[in-house]
C-alpha atoms as a PDB file:
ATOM      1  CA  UNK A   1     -15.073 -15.404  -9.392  1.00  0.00           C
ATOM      2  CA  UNK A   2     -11.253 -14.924  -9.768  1.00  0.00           C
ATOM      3  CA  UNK A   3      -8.517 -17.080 -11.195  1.00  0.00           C
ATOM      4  CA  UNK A   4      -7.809 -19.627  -8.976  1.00  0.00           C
ATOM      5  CA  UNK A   5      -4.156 -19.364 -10.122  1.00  0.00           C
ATOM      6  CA  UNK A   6      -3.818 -15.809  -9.439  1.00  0.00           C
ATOM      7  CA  UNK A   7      -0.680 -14.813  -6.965  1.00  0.00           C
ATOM      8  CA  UNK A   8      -3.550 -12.783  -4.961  1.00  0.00           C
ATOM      9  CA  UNK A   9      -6.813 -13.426  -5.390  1.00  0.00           C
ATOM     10  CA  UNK A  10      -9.536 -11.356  -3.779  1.00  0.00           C
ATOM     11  CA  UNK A  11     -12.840 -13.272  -4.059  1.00  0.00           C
ATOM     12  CA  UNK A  12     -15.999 -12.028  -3.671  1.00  0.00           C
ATOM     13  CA  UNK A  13     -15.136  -9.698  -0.529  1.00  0.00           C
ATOM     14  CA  UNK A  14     -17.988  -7.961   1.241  1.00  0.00           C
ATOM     15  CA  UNK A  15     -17.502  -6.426   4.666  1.00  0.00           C
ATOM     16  CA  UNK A  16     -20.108  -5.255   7.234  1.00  0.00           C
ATOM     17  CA  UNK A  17     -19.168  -3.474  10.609  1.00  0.00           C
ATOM     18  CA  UNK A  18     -21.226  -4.425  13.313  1.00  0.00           C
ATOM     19  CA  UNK A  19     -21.753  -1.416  15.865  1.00  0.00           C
ATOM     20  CA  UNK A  20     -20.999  -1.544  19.201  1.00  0.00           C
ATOM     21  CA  UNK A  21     -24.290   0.316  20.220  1.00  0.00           C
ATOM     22  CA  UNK A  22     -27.489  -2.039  18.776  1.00  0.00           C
ATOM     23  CA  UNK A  23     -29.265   1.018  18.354  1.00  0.00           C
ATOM     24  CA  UNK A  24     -27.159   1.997  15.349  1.00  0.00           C
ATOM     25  CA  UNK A  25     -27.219   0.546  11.905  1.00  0.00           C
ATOM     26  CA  UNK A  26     -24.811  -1.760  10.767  1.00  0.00           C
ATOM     27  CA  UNK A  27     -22.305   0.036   8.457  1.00  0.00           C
ATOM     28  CA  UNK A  28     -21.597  -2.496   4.785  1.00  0.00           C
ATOM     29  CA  UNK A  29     -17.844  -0.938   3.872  1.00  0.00           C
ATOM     30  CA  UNK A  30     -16.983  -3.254   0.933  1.00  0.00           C
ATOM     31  CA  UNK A  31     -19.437  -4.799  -1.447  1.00  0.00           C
ATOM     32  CA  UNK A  32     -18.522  -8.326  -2.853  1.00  0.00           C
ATOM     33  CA  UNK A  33     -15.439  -7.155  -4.842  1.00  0.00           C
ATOM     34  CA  UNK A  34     -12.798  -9.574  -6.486  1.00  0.00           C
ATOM     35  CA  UNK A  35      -9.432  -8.647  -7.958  1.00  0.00           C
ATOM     36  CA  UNK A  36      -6.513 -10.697  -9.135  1.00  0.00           C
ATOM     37  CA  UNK A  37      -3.176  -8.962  -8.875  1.00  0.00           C
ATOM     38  CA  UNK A  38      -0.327 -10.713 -10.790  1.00  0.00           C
ATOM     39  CA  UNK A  39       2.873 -11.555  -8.947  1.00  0.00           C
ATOM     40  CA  UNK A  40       5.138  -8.604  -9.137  1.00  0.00           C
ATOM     41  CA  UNK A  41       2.599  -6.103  -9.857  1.00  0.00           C
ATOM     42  CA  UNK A  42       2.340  -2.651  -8.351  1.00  0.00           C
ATOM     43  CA  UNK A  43      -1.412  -1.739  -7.894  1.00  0.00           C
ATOM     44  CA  UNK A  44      -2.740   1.057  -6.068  1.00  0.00           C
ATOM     45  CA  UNK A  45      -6.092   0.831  -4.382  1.00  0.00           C
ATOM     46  CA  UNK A  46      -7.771   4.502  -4.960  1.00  0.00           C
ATOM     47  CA  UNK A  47     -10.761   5.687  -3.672  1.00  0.00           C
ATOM     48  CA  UNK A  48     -12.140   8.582  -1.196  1.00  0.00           C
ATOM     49  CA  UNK A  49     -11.707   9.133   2.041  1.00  0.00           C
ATOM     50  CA  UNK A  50     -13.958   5.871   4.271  1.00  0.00           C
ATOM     51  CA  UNK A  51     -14.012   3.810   1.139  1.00  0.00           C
ATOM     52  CA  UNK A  52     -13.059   0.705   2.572  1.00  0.00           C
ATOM     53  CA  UNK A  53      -9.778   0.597   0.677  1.00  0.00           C
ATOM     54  CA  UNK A  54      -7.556   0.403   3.577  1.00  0.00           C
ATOM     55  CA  UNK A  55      -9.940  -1.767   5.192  1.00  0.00           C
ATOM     56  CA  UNK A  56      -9.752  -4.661   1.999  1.00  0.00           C
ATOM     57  CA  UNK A  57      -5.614  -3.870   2.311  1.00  0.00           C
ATOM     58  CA  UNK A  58      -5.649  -4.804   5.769  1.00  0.00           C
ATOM     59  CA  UNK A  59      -7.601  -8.255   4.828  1.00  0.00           C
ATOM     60  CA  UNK A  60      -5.096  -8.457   2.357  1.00  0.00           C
ATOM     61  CA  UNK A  61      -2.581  -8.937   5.932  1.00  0.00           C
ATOM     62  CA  UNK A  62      -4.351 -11.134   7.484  1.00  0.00           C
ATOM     63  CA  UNK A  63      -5.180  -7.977   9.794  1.00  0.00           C
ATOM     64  CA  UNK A  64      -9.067  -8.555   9.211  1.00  0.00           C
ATOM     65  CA  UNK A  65     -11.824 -10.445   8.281  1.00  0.00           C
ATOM     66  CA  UNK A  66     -14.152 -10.644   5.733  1.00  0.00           C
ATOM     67  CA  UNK A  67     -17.899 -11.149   6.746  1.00  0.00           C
ATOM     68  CA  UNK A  68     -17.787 -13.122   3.527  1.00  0.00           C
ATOM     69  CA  UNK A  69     -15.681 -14.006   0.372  1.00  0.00           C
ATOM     70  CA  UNK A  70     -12.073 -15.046   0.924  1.00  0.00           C
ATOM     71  CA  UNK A  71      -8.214 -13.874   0.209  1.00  0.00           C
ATOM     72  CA  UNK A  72      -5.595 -16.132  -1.177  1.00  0.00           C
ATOM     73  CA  UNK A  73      -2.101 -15.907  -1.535  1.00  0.00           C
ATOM     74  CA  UNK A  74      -0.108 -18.061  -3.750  1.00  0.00           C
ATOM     75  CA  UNK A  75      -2.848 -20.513  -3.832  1.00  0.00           C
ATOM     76  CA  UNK A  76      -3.146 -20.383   0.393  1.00  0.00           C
ATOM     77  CA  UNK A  77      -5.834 -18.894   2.132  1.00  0.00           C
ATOM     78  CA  UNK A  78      -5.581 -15.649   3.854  1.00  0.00           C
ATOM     79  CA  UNK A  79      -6.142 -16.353   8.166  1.00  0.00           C
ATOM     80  CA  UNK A  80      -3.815 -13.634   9.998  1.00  0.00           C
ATOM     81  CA  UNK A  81      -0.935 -11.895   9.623  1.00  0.00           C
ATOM     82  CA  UNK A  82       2.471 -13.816   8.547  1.00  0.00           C
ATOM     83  CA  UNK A  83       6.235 -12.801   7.023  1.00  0.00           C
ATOM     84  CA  UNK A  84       5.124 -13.443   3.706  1.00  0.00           C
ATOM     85  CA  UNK A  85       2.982 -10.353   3.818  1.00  0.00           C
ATOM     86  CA  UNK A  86       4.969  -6.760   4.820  1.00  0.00           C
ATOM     87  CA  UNK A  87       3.179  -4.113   6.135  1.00  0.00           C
ATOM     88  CA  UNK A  88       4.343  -0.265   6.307  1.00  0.00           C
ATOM     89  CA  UNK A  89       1.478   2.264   7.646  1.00  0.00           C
ATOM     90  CA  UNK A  90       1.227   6.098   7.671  1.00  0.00           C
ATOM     91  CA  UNK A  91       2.818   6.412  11.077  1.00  0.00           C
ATOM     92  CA  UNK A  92       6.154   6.208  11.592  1.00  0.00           C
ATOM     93  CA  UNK A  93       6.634   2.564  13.145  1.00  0.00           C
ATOM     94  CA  UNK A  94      10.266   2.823  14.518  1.00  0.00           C
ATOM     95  CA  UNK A  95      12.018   1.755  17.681  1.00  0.00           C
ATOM     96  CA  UNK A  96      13.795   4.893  19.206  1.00  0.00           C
ATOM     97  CA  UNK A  97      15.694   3.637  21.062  1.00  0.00           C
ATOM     98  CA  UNK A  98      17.588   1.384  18.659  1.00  0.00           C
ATOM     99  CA  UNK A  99      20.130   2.558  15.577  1.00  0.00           C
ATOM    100  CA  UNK A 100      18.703   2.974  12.077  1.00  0.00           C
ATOM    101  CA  UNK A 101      21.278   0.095  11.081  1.00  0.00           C
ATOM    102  CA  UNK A 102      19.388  -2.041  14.720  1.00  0.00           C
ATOM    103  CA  UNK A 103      16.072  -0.715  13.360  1.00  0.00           C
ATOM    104  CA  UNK A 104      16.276  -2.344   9.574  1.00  0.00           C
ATOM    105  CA  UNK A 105      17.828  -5.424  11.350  1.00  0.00           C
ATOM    106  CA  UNK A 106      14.979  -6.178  13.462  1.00  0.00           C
ATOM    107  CA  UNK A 107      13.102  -7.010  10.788  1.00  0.00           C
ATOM    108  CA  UNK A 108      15.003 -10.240  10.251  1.00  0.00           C
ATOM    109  CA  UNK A 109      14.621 -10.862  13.836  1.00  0.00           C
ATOM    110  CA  UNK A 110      12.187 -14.021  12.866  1.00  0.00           C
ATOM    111  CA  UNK A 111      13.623 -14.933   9.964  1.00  0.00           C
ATOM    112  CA  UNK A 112      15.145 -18.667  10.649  1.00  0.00           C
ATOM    113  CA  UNK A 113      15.959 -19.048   6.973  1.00  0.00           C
ATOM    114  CA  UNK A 114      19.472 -17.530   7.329  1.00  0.00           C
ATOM    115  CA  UNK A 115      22.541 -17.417   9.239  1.00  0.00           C
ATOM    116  CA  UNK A 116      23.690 -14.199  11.396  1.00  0.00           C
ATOM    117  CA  UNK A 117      25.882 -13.023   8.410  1.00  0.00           C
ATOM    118  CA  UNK A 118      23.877 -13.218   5.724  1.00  0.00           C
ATOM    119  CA  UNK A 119      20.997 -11.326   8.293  1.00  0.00           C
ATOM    120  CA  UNK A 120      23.455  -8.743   8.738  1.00  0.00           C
ATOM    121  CA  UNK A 121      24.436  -8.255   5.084  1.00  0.00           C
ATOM    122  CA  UNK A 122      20.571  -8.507   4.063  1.00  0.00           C
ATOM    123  CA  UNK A 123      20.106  -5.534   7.129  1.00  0.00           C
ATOM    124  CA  UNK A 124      23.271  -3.605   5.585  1.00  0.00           C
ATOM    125  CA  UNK A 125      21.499  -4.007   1.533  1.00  0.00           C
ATOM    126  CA  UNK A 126      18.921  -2.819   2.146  1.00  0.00           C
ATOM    127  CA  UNK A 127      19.312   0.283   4.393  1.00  0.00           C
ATOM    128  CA  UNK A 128      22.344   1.075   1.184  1.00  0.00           C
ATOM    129  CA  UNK A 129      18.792   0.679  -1.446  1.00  0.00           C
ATOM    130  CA  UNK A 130      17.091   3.435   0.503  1.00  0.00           C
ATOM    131  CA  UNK A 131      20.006   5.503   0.491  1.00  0.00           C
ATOM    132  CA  UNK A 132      20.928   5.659   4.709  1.00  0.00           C
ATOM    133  CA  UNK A 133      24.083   3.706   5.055  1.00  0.00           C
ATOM    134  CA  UNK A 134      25.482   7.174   6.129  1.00  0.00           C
ATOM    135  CA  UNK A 135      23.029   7.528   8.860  1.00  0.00           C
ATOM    136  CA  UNK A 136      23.758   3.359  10.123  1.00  0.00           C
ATOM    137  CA  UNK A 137      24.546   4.741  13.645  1.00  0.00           C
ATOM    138  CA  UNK A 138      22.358   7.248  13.861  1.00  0.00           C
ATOM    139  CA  UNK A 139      18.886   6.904  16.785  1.00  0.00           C
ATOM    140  CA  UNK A 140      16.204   7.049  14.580  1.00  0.00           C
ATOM    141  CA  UNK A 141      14.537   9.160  16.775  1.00  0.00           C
ATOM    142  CA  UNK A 142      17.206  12.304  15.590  1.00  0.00           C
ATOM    143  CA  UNK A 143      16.888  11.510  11.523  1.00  0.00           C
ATOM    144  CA  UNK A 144      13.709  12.995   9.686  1.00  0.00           C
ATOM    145  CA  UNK A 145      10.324  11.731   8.602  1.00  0.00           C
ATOM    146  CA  UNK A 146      11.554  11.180   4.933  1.00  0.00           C
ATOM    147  CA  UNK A 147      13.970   9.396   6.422  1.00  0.00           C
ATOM    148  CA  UNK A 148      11.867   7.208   9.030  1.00  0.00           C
ATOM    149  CA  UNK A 149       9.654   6.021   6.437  1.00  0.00           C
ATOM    150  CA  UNK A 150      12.704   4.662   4.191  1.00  0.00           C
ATOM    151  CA  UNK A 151      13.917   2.872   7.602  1.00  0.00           C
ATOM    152  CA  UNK A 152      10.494   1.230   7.857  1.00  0.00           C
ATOM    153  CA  UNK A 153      10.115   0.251   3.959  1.00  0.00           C
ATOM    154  CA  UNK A 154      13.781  -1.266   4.506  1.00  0.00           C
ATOM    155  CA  UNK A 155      13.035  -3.241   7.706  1.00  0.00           C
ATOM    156  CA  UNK A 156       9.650  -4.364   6.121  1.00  0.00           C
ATOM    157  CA  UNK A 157      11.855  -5.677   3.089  1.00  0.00           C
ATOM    158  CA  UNK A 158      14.296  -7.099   5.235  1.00  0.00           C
ATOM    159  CA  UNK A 159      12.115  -9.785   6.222  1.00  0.00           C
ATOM    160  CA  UNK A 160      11.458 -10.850   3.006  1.00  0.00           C
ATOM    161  CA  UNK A 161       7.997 -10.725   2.452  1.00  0.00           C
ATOM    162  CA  UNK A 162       6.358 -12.009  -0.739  1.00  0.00           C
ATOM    163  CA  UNK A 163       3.976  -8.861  -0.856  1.00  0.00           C
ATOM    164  CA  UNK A 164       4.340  -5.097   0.295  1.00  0.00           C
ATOM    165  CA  UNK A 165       1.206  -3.564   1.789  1.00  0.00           C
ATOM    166  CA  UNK A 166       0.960   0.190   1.771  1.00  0.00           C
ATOM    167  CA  UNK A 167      -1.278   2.667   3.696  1.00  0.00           C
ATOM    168  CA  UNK A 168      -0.424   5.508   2.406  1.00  0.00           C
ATOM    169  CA  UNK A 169       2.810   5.535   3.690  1.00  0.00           C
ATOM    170  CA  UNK A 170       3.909   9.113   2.306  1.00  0.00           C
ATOM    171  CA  UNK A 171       0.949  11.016   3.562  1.00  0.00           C
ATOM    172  CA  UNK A 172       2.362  12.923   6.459  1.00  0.00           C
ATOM    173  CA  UNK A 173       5.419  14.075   4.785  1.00  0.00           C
ATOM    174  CA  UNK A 174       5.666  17.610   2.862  1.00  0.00           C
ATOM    175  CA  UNK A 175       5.956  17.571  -1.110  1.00  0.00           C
ATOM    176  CA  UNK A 176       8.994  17.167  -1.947  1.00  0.00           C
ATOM    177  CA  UNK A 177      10.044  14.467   0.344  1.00  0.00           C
ATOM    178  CA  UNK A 178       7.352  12.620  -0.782  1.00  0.00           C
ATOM    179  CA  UNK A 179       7.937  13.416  -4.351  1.00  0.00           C
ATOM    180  CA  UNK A 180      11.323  11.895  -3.600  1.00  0.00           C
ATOM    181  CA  UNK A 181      10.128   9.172  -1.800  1.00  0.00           C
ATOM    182  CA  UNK A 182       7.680   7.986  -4.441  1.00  0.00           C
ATOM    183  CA  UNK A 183      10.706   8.053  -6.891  1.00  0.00           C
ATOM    184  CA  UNK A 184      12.965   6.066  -4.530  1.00  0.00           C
ATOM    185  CA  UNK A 185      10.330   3.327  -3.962  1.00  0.00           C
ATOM    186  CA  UNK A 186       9.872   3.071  -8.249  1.00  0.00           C
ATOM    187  CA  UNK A 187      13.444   2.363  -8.042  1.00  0.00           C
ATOM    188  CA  UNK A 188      13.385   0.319  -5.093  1.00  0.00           C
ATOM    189  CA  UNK A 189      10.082  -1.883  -6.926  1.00  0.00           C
ATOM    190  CA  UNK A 190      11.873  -1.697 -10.428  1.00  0.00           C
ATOM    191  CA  UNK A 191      15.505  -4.018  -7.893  1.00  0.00           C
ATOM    192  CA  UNK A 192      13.349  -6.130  -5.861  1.00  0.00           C
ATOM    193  CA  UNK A 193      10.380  -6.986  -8.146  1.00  0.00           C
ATOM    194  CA  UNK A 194       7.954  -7.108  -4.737  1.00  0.00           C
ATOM    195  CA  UNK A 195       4.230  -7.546  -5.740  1.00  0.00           C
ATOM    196  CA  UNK A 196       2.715  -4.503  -3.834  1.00  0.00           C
ATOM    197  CA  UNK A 197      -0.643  -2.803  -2.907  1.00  0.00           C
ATOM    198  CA  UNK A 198      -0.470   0.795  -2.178  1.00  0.00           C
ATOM    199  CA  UNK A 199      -3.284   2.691  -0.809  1.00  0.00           C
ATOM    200  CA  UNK A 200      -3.743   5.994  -1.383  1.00  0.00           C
ATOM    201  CA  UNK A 201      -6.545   8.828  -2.062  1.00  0.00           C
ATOM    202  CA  UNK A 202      -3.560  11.050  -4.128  1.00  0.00           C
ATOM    203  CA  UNK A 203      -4.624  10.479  -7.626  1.00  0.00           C
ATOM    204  CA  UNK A 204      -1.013  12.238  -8.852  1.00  0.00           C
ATOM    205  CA  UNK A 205       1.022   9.982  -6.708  1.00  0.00           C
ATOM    206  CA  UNK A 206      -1.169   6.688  -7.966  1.00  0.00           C
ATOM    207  CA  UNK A 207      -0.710   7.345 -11.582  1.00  0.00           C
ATOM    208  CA  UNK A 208       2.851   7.945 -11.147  1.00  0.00           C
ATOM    209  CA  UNK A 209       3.543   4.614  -9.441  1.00  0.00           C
ATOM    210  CA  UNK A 210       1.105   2.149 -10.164  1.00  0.00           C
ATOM    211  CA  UNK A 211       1.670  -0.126 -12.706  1.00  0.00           C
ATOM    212  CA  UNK A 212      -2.555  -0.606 -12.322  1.00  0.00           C
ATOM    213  CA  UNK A 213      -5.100   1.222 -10.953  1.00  0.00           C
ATOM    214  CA  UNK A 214      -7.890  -0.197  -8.849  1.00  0.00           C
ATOM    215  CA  UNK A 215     -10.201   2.724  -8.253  1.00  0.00           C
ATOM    216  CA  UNK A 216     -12.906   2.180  -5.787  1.00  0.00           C
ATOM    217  CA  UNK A 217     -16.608   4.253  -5.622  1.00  0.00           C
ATOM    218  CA  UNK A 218     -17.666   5.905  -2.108  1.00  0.00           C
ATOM    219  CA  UNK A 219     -18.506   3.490   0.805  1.00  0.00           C
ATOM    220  CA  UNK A 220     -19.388   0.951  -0.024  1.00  0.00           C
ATOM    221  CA  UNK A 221     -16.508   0.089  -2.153  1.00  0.00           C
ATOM    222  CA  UNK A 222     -17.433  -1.481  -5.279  1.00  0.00           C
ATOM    223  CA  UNK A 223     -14.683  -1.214  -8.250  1.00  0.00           C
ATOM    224  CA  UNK A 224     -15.882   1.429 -10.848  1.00  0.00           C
ATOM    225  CA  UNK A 225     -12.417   1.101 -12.964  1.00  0.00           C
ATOM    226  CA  UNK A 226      -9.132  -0.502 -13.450  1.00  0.00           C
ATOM    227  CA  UNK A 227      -6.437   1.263 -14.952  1.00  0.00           C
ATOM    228  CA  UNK A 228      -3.688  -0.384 -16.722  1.00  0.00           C
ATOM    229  CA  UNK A 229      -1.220   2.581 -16.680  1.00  0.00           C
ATOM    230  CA  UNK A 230       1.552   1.312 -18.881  1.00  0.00           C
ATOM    231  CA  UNK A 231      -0.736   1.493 -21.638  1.00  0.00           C
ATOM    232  CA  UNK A 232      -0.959   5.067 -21.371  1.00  0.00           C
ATOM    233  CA  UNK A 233       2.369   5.785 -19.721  1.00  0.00           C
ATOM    234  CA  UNK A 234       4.643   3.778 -21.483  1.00  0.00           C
ATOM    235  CA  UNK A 235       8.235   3.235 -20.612  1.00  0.00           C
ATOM    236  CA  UNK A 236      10.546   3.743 -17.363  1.00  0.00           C
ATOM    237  CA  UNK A 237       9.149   6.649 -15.317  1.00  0.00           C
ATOM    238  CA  UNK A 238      11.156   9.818 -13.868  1.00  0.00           C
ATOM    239  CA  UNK A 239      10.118  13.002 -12.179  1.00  0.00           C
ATOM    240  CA  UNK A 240       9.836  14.559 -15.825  1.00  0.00           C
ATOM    241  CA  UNK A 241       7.016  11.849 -16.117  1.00  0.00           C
ATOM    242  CA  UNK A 242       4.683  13.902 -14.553  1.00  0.00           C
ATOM    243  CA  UNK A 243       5.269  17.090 -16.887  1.00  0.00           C
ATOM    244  CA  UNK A 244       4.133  14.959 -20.542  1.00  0.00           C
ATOM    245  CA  UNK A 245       0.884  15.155 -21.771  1.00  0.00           C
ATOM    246  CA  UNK A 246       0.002  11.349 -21.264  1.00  0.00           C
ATOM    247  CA  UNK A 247       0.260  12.105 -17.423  1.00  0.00           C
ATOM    248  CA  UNK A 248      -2.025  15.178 -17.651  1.00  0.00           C
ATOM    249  CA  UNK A 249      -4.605  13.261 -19.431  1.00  0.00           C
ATOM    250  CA  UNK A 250      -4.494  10.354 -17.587  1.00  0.00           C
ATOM    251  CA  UNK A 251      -4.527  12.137 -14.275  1.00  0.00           C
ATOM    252  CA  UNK A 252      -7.270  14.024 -15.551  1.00  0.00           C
ATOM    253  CA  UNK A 253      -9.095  10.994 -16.179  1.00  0.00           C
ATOM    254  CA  UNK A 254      -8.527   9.955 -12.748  1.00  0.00           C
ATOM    255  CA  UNK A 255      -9.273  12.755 -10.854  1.00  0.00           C
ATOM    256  CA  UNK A 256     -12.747  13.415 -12.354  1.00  0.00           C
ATOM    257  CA  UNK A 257     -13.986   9.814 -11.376  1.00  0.00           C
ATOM    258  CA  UNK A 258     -12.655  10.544  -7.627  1.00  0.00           C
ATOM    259  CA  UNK A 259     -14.260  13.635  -7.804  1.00  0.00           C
ATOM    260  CA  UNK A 260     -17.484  12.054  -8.364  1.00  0.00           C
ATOM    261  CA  UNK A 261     -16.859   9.656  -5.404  1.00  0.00           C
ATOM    262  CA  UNK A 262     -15.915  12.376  -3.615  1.00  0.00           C
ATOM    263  CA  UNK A 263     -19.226  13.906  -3.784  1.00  0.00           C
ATOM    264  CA  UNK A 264     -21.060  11.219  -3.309  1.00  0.00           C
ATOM    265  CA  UNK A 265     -19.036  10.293  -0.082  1.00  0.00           C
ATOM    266  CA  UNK A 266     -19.803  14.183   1.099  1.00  0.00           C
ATOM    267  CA  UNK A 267     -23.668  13.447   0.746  1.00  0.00           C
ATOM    268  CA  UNK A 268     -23.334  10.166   2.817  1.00  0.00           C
ATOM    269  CA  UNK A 269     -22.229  12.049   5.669  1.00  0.00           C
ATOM    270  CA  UNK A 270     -24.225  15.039   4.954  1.00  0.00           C
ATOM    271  CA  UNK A 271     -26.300  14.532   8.788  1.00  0.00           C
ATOM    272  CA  UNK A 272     -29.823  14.095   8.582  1.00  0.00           C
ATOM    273  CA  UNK A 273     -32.032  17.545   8.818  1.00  0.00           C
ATOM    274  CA  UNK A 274     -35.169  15.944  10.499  1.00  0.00           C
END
């Protein structure tokens, strides 16, 4: 059971795909897992490749349903999809045909909480916090990937959502944009104070931003360890972070658990020699 006071509270969560083809086996992705995440925490779900991590992020939005157990946030229960939960995915969710300035703007499109001025100045903060007041007038469609992904984390902010869902929103960019773009969101996280889940199989990239560490075994996902990373990472962190001992260790740590998942996952889809 988790604390019904919790900002999120994941309670007892399992979840079974039904196949399309009644022939096939029913696949069970998540196995009864509860979490509670603390309002303004960063915590990174971790796990291999067909966990179910993604899949318990997307319950988190309201984007699917548990076969049983039950999400709440701020005391509510989880139904669908709503403002107070912001979503930014892999892809590059952009409209081309509108301005980057247009782009993060259209994320307080639904927001009936404040006037046309303050929507503009909210638009015009937040594409300065990701660095691309420069670019205001540019079509998105002639401005990078780096740079796409900071237009989607500021339109997702825009709307002022009271949690930040992440699926692994840096993983089709090359190193060093998303070294740089992991940096910029610490900064970003350290401003706005958001409460966020960010998936992610990168071990390096979850130690380096998560304030805790859920990290899930092969499918299906049960939780095998937390990590509270400020208690071996203490302080602010930079990009010189990543060169101290404490990282190496704890990334160490890390890695050789998801290795272990990692194998396990390879013998669950190892076919069947009859």
């Amino acid at each position: 059971m988790t604390n019904k006071d919790a900002f999120i509270a994941i309670d007892g969560i399992t979840k079974i795909f039904e196949p399309q083809d009644r022939k096939q086996k029913a696949v069970k992705v998540i196995d009864n897992v509860s979490i509670d995440i603390e309002e303004g925490q960063f915590v990174v779900f971790l796990g291999p490749s067909g966990c179910g991590k993604t899949t318990l992020m997307r319950m988190v939005g309201g984007l699917e349903t548990a076969t049983s157990g039950e999400i709440r946030l701020a005391g509510e229960r989880v139904t669908g999809p709503d403002r107070r939960k912001g979503m930014v995915f892999q892809a590059y969710s952009s409209f081309p045909w509108l301005t980057v300035y247009e782009n993060i703007r259209f994320g307080l499109k639904y927001r009936d909480d404040v006037d046309k001025a303050e929507k503009e100045r909210i638009a015009r903060h937040y594409m300065g916090l990701v660095g691309l007041t420069d670019f205001a007038g540019f079509y998105v469609n002639r401005i990078s990937g780096g740079m796409r992904q900071r237009v989607a984390i500021a339109r997702t902010l825009a709307a002022g959502p009271d949690v930040l869902l992440m699926d692994e929103p840096f993983g089709a960019l090359d190193a060093q944009t998303r070294e740089f773009l992991q940096y910029q969101l610490l900064g970003i996280n350290r401003s706005e104070r958001k409460t966020v889940i960010f998936v992610t199989h990168d071990v390096e990239e979850a130690v380096f931003l998560a304030d805790r560490i859920i990290m899930f075994s092969a499918r299906p996902a049960t939780i095998i360890e937390e990590v509270q990373v400020g208690d071996h990472i203490p302080g602010d962190r930079t990009l010189e972070t990543k060169e101290t001992q404490a990282f190496f260790h704890l990334r160490n740590h890390v890695l050789e658990a998801m290795r272990v998942q990692a194998r396990r996952t390879e013998e669950l889809e190892r076919p069947v020699v009859a």
